[in-house]
N, C-alpha and C. Protein backbone atom coordinates (compact mmCIF):
# COMPACT_ATOMS: atom_id res chain seq x y z
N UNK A 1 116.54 122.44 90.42
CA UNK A 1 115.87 122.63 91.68
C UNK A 1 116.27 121.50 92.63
N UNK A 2 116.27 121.95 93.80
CA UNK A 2 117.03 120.35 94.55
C UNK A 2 115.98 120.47 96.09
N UNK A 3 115.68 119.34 96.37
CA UNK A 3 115.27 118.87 96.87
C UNK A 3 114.35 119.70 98.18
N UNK A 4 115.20 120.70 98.79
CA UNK A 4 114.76 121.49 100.09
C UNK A 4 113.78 122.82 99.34
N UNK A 5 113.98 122.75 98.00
CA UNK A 5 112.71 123.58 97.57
C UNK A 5 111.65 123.32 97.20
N UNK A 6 111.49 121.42 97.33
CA UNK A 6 110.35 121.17 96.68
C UNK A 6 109.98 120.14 97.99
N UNK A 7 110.69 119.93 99.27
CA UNK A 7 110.23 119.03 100.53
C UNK A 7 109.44 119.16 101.47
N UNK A 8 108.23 118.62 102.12
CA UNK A 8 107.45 119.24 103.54
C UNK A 8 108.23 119.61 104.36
N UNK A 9 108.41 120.33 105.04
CA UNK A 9 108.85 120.03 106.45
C UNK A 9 108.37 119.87 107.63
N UNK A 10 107.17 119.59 107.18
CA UNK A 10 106.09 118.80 108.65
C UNK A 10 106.49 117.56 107.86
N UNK A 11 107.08 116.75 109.54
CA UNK A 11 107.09 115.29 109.45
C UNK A 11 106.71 115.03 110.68
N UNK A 12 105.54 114.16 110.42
CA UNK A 12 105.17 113.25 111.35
C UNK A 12 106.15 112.27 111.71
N UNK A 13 106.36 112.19 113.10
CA UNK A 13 106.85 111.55 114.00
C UNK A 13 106.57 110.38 114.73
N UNK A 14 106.39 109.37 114.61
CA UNK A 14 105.55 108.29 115.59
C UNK A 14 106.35 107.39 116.01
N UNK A 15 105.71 106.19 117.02
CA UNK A 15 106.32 105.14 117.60
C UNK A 15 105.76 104.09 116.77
N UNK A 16 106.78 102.94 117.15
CA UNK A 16 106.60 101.75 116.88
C UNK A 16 105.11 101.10 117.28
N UNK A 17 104.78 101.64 118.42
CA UNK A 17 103.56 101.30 119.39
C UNK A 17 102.31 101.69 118.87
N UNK A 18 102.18 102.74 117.78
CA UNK A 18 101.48 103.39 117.70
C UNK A 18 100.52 102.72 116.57
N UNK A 19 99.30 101.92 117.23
CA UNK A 19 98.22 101.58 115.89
C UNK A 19 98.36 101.58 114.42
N UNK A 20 97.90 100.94 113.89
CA UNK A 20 97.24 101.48 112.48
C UNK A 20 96.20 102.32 112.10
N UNK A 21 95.92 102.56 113.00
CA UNK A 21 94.40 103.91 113.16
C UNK A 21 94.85 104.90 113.92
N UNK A 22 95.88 104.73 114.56
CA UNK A 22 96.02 106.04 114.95
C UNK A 22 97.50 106.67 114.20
N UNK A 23 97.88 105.73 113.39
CA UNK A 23 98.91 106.14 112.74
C UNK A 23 98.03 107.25 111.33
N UNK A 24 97.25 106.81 110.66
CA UNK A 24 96.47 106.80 109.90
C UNK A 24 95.62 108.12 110.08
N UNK A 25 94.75 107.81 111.37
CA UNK A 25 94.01 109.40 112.09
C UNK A 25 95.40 110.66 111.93
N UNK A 26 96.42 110.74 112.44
CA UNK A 26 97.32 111.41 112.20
C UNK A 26 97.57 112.00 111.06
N UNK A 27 98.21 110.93 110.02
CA UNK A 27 98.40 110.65 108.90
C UNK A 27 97.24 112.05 107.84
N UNK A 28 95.93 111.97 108.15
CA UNK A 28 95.24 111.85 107.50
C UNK A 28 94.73 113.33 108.46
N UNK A 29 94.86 114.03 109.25
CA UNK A 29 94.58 115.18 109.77
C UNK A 29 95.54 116.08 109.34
N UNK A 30 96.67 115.57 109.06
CA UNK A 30 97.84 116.62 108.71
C UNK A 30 97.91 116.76 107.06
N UNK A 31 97.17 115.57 106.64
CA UNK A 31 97.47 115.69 105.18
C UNK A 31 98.00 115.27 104.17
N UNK A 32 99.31 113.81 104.96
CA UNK A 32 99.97 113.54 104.63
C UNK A 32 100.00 112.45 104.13
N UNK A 33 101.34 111.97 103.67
CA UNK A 33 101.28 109.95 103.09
C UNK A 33 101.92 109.44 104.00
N UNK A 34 102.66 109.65 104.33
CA UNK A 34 103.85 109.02 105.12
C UNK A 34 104.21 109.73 106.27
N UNK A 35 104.49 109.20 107.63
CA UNK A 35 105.01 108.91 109.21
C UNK A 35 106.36 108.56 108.92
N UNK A 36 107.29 109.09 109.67
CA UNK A 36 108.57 108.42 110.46
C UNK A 36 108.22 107.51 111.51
N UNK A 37 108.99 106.65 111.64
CA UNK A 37 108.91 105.47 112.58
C UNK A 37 110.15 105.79 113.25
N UNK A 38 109.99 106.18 114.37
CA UNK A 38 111.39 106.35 115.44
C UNK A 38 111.03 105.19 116.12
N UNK A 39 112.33 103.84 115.87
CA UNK A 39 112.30 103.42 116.95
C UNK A 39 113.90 103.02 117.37
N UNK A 40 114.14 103.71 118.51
CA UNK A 40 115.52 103.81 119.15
C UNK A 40 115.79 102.03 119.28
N UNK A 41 115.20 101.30 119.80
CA UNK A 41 115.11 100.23 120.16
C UNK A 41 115.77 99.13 119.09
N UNK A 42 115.40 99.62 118.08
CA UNK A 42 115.80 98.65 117.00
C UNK A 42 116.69 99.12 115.89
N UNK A 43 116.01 99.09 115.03
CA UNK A 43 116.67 100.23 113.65
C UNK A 43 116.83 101.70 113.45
N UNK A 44 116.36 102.43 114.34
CA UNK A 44 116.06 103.93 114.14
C UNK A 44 115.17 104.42 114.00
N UNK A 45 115.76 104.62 112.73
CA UNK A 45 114.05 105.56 111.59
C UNK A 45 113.76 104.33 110.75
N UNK A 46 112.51 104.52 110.32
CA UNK A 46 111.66 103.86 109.26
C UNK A 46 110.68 104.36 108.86
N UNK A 47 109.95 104.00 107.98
CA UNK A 47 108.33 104.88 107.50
C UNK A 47 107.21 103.80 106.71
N UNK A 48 106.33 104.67 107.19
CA UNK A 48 105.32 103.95 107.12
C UNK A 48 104.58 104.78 106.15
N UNK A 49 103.79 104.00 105.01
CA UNK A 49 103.03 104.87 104.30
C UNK A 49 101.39 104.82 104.31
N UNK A 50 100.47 105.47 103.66
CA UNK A 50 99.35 105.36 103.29
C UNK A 50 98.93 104.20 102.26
N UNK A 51 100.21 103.69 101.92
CA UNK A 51 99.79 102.32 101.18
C UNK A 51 100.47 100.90 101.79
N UNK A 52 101.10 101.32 103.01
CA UNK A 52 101.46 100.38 103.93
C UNK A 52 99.86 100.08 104.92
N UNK A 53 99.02 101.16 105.28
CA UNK A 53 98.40 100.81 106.37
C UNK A 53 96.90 100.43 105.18
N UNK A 54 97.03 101.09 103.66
CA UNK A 54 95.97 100.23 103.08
C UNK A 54 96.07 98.80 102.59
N UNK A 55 97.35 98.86 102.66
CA UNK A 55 97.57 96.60 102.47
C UNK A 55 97.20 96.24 103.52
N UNK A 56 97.72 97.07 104.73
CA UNK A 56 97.61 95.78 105.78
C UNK A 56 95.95 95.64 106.26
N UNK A 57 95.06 96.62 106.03
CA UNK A 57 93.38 97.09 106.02
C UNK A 57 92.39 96.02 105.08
N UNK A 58 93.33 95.88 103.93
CA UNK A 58 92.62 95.38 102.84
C UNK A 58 93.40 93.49 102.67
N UNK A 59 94.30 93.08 103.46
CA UNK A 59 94.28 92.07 103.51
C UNK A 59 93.59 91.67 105.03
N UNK A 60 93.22 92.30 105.54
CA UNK A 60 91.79 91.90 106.72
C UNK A 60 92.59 91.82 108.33
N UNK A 61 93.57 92.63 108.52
CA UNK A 61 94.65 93.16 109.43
C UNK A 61 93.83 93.96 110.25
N UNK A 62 93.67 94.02 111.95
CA UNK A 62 93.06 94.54 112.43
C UNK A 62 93.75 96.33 112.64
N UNK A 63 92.98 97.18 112.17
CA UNK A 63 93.57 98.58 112.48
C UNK A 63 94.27 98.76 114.45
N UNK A 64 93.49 98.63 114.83
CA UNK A 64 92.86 98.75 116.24
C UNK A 64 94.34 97.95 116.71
N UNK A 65 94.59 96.80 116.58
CA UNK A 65 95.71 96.20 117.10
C UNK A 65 97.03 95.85 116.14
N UNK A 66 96.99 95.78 114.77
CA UNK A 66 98.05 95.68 114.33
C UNK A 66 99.23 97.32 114.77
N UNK A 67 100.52 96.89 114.85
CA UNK A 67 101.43 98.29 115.12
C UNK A 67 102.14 98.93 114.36
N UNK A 68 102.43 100.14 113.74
CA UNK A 68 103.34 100.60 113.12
C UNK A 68 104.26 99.65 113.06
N UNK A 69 105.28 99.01 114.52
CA UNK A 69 106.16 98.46 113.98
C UNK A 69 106.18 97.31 112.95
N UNK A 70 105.37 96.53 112.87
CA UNK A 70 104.94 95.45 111.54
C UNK A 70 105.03 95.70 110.45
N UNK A 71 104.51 97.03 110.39
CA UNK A 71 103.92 97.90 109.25
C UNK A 71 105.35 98.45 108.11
N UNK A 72 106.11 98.87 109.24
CA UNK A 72 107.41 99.80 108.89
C UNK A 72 108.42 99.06 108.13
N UNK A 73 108.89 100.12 106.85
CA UNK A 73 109.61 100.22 105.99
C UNK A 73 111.20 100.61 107.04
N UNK A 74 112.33 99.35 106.75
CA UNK A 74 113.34 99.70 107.80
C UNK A 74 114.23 99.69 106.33
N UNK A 75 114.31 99.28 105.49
CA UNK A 75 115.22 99.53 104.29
C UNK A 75 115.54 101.01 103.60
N UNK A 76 115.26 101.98 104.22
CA UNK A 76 115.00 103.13 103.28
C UNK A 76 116.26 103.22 103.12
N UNK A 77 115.98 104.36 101.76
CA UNK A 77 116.75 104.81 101.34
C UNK A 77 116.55 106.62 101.66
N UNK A 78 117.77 107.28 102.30
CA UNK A 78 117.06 108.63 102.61
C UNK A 78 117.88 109.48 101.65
N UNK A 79 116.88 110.63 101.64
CA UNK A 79 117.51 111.83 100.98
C UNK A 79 118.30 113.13 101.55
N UNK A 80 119.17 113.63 100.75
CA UNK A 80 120.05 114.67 101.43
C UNK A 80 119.07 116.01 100.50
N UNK A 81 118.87 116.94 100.96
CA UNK A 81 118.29 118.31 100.99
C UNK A 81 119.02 119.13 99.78
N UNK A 82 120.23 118.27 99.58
CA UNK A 82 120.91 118.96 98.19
C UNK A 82 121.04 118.32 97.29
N UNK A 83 120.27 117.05 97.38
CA UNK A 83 120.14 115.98 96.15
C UNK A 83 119.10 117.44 94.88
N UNK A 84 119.43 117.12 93.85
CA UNK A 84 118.20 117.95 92.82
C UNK A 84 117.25 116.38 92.55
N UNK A 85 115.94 117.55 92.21
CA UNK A 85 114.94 116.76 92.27
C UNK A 85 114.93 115.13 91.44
N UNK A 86 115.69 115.55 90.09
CA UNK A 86 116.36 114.42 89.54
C UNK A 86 116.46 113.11 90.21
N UNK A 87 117.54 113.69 90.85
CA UNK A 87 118.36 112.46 91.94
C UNK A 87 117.10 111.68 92.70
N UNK A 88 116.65 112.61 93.12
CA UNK A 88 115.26 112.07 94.01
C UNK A 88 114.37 111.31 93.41
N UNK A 89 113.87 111.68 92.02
CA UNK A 89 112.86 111.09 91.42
C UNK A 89 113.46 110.06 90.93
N UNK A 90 114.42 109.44 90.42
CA UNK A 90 115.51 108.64 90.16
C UNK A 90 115.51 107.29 91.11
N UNK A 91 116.01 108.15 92.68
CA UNK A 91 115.85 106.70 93.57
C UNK A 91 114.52 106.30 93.75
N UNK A 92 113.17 106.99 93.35
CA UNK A 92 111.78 107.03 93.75
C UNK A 92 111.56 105.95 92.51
N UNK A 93 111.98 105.97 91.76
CA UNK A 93 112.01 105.29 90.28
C UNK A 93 112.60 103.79 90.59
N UNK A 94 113.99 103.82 90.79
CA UNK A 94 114.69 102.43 90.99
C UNK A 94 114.00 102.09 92.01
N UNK A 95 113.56 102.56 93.32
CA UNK A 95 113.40 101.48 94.80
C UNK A 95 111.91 101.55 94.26
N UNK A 96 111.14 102.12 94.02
CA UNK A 96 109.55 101.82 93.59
C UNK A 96 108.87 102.24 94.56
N UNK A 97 108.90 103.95 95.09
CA UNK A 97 108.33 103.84 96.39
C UNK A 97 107.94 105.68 95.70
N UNK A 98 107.32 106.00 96.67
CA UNK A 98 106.88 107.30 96.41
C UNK A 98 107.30 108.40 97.60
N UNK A 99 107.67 108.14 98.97
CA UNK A 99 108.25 108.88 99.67
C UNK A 99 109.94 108.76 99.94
N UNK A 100 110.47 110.00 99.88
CA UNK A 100 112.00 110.11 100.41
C UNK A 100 111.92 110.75 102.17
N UNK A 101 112.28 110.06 102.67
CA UNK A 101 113.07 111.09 104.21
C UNK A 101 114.33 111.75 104.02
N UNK A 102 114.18 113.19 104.20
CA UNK A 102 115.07 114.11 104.06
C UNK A 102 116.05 114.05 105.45
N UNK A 103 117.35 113.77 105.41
CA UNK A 103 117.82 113.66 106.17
C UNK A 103 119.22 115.00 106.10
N UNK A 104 119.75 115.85 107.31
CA UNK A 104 120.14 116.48 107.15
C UNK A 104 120.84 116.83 108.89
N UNK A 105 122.28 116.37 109.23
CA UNK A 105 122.65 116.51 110.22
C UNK A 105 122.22 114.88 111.32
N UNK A 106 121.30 115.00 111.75
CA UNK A 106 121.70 114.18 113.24
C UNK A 106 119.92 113.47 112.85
N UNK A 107 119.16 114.12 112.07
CA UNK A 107 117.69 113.47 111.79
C UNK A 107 116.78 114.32 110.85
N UNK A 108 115.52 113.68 110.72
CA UNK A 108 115.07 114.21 109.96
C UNK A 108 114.75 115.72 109.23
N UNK A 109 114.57 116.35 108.35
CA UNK A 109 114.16 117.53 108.51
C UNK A 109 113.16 117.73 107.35
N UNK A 110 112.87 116.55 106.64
CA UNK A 110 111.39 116.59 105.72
C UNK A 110 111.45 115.49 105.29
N UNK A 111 110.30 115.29 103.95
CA UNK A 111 110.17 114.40 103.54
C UNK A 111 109.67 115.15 102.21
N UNK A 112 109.94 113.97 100.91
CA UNK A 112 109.60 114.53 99.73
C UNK A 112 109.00 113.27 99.33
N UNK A 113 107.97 113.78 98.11
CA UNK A 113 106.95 112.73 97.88
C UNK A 113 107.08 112.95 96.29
N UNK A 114 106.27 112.12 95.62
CA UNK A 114 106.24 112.18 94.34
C UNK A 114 105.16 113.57 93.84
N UNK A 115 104.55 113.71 94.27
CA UNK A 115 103.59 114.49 94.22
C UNK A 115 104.35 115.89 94.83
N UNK A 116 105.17 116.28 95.60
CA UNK A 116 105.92 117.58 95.68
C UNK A 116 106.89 117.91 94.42
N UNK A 117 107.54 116.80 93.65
CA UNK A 117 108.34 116.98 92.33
C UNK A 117 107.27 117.32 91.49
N UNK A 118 106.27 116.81 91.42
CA UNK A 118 105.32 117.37 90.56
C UNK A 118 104.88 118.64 90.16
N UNK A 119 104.63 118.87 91.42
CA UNK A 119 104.43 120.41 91.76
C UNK A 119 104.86 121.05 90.93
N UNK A 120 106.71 120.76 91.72
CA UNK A 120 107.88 121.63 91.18
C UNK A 120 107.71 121.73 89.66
N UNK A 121 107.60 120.74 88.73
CA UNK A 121 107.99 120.31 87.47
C UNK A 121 106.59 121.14 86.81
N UNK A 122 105.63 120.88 87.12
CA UNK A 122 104.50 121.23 86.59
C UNK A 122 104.61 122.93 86.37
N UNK A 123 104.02 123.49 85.46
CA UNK A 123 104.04 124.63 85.05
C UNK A 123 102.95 125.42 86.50
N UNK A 124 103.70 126.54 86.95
CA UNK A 124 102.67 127.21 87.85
C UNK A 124 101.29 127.46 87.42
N UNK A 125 101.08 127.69 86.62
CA UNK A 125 99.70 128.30 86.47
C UNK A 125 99.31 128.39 85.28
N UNK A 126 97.89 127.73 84.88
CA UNK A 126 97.41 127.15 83.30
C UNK A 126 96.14 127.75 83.37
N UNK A 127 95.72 128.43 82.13
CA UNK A 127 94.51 128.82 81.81
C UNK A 127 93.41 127.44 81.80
N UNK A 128 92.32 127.09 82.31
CA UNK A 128 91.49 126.23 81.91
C UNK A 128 91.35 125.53 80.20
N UNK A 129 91.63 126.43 79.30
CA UNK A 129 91.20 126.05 78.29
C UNK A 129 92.91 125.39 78.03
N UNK A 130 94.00 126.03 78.35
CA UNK A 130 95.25 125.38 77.93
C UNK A 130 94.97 123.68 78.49
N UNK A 131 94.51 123.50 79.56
CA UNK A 131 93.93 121.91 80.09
C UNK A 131 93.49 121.06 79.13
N UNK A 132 92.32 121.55 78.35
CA UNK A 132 91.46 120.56 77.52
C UNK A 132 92.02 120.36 76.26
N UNK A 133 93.11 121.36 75.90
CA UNK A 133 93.98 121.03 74.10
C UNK A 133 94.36 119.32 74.30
């Protein structure tokens, strides 16, 4: 199975400018872990996760004024749409991170998480009692 069968393709989009609460409010209406960080200005793309904006919360970082850009992951490593899930879970494994940006042509076109390989891998559909053996 490779990658574009098991990826969102809602990706949140944001700025550098954009809060930690309102990265987060976003974040967290759509469903998601992880934002793209477009910033033309500097590096490009980057991302920001749900465990980027809970470090910076829980070491006593103001939501309200700290910015995505602080926040943002500029090292990524991105994924191609024809990587198999393997490959993916592999670099998710070596870099120690739980989201990939699917990259495909000129920018993004999803993102895959640890929890979408799961999915994939996991058997569709289990009787309750097959659960508790």
């Amino acid at each position: 199975m490779l990658v574009r069968d098991a990826m969102s393709t809602l990706v949140l989009t944001i700025g550098p400018a954009h809060t930690l609460r309102q990265a987060a409010r976003l974040m967290s209406t759509r469903r998601i872990g992880a934002a793209v960080v477009h910033d033309p200005d500097t590096c490009g793309l980057g991302i920001i996760t749900e465990r980027d904006i809970l470090d910076a919360v829980g070491s006593g970082q103001d939501p309200d004024t700290e910015t995505a850009s602080t926040h943002t992951t500029t090292d990524v490593v991105f994924a191609s749409s024809t990587w198999t899930l393997e490959e993916a879970a592999e670099a998710m494994t070596h870099g120690g991170f739980r989201h990939l940006i699917v990259l495909d042509g000129n920018g993004p076109v999803g993102i895959v998480s640890v929890r979408d390989i799961i999915r994939c891998w996991a058997p569709a559909k289990r009787r309750p009692a097959e659960l508790t053996r």
